[in-house]
Protein backbone atom coordinates (compact mmCIF):
# COMPACT_ATOMS: atom_id res chain seq x y z
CA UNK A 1 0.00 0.00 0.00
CA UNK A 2 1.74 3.50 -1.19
CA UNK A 3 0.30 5.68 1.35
CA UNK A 4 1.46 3.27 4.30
CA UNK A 5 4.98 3.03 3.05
CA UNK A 6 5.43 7.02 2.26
CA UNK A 7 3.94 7.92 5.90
CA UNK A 8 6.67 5.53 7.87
CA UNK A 9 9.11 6.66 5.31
CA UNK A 10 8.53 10.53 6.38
CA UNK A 11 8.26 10.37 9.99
CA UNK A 12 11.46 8.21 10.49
CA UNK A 13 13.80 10.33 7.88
CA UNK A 14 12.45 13.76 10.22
CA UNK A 15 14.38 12.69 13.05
CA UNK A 16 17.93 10.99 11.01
CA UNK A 17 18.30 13.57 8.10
CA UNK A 18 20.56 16.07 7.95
CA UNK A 19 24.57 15.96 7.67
CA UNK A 20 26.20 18.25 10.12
CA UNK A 21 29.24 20.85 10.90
CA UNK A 22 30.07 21.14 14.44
CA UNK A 23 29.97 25.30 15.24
CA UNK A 24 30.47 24.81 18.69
CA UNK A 25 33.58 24.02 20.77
CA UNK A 26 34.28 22.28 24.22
CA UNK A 27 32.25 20.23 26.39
CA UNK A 28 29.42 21.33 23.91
CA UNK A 29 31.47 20.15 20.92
CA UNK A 30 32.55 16.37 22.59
CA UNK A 31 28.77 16.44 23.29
CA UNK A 32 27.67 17.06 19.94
CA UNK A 33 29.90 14.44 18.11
CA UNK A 34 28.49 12.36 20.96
CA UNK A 35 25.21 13.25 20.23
CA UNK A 36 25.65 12.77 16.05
CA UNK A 37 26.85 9.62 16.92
CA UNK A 38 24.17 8.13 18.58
CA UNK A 39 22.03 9.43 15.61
CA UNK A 40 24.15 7.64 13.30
CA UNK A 41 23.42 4.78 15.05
CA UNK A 42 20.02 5.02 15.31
CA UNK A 43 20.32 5.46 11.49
CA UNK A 44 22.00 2.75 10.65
CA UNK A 45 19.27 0.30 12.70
CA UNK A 46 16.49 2.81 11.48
CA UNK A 47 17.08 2.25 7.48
CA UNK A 48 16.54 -1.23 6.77
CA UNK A 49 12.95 -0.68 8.12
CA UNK A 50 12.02 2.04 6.02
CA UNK A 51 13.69 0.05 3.21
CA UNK A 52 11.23 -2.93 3.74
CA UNK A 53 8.40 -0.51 4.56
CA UNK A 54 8.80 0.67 0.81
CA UNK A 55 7.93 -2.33 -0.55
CA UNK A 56 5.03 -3.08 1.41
CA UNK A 57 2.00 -3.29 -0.64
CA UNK A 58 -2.02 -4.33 0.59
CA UNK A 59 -0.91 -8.23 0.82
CA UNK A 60 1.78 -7.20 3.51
CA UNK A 61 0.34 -9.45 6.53
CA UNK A 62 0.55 -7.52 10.41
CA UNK A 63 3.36 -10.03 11.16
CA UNK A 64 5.47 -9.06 8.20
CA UNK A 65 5.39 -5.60 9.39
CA UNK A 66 6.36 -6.41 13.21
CA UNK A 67 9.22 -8.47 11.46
CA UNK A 68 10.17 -5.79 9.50
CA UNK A 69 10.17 -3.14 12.74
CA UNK A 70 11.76 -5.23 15.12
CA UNK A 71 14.98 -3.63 13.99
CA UNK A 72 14.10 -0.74 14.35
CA UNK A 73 12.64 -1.17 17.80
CA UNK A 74 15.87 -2.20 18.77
CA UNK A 75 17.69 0.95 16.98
CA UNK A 76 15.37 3.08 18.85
CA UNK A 77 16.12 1.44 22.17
CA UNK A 78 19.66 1.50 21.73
CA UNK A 79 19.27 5.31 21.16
CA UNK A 80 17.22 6.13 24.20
CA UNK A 81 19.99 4.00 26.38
CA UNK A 82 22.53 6.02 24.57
CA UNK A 83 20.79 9.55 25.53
CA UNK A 84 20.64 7.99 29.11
CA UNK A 85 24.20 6.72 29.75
CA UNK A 86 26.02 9.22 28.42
CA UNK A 87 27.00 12.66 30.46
CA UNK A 88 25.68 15.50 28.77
CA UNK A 89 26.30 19.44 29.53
CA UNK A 90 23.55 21.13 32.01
CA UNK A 91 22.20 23.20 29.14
CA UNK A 92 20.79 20.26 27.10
CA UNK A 93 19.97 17.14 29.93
CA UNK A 94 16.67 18.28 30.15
CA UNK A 95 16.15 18.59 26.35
CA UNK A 96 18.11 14.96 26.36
CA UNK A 97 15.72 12.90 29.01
CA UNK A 98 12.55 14.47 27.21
CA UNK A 99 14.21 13.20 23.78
CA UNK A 100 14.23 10.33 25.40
CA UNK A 101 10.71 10.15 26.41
CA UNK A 102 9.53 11.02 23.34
CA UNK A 103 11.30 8.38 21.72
CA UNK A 104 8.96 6.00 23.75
CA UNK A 105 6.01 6.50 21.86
CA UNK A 106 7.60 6.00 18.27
CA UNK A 107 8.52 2.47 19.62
CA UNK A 108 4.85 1.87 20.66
CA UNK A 109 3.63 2.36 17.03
CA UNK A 110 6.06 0.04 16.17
CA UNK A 111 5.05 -2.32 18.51
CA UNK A 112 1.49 -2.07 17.00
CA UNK A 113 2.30 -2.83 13.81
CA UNK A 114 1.57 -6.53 14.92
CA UNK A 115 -2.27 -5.78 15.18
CA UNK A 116 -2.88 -3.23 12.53
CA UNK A 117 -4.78 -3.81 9.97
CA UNK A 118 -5.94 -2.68 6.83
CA UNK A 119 -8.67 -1.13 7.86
CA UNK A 120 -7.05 0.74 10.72
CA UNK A 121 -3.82 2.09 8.86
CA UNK A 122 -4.38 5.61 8.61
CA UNK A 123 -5.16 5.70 11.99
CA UNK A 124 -2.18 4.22 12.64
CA UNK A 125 -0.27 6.72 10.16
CA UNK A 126 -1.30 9.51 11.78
CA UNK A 127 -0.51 8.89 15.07
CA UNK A 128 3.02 7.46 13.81
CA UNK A 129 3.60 11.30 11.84
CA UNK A 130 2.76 13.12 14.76
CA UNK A 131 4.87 10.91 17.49
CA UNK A 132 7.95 11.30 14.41
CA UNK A 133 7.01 15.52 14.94
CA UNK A 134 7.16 14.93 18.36
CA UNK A 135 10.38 13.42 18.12
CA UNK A 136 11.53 15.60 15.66
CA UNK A 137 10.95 18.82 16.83
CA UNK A 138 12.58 18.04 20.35
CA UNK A 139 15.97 16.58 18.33
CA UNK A 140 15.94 20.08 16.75
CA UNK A 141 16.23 21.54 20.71
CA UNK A 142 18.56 18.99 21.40
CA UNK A 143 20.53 20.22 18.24
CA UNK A 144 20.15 23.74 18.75
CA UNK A 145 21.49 23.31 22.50
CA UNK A 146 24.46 21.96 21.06
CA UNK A 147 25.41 24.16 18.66
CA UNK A 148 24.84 21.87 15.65
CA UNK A 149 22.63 22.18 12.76
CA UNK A 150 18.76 21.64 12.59
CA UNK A 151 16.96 19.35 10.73
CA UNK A 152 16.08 20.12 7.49
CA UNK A 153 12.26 18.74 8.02
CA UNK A 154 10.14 19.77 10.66
């Protein structure tokens, strides 16, 4: 199905897009390599999915799908344990723990992907986008905090 592909597709390339410059130095610029990193990461665990999510069509079964995220479930929970375990600056560990609470919801819609159906995939869609803007717009604070580059979607 086109539109179910193209609306993962969008809300997972929000948060990973974007090649950056560091502008900052210091603390702020160890954290931001740090921080570009763990996004790079995430990336890396993030892209098969959205590869096999572009070729889903209407015969993709609920369990394909789950098969397909559980990658990506994992990439995501590697990057919240990465925000967590890692000592960030004063100015951004509040931005960083509410990244990483915001994270938790994008792995819930992933998680549902094992009982969505046809008939309930827009639903689905929608709450996916706005969890991605969510996540998204709070990487953009993170990013801003540390001197590096916003994303280029919002």
């Amino acid at each position: 199905m086109r539109t179910r592909n193209w609306i993962i597709t969008t809300a997972i390339v929000v948060l990973i897009s974007s090649t950056v410059t560091l502008g900052a130095s210091g603390a702020t610029s160890k954290a931001g390599k740090q921080y570009l990193r763990d996004v790079h990461n995430y990336k890396v665990g993030v892209l098969p999915f959205v590869q096999r999510a572009n070729k889903w069509n209407s015969s993709t079964t609920d369990a394909q799908a789950y098969s397909d995220a559980k990658p990506a479930i994992r990439a995501l929970s590697q990057f919240q344990k990465s925000l967590l375990t890692q000592k960030w600056p004063k100015k951004v560990q509040s931005a960083i723990f509410t990244l990483y609470s915001d994270v938790a919801p994008l792995i819930g819609d992933l998680n549902a992907l094992q009982t969505v159906d046809i008939l309930n995939i827009s639903s689905w869609a929608t709450k996916w986008q706005s969890d991605g803007a969510i996540v998204s717009s709070q990487s953009n604070l993170v990013r801003h905090l540390l001197g590096l580059p916003l994303n280029a979607k919002s």
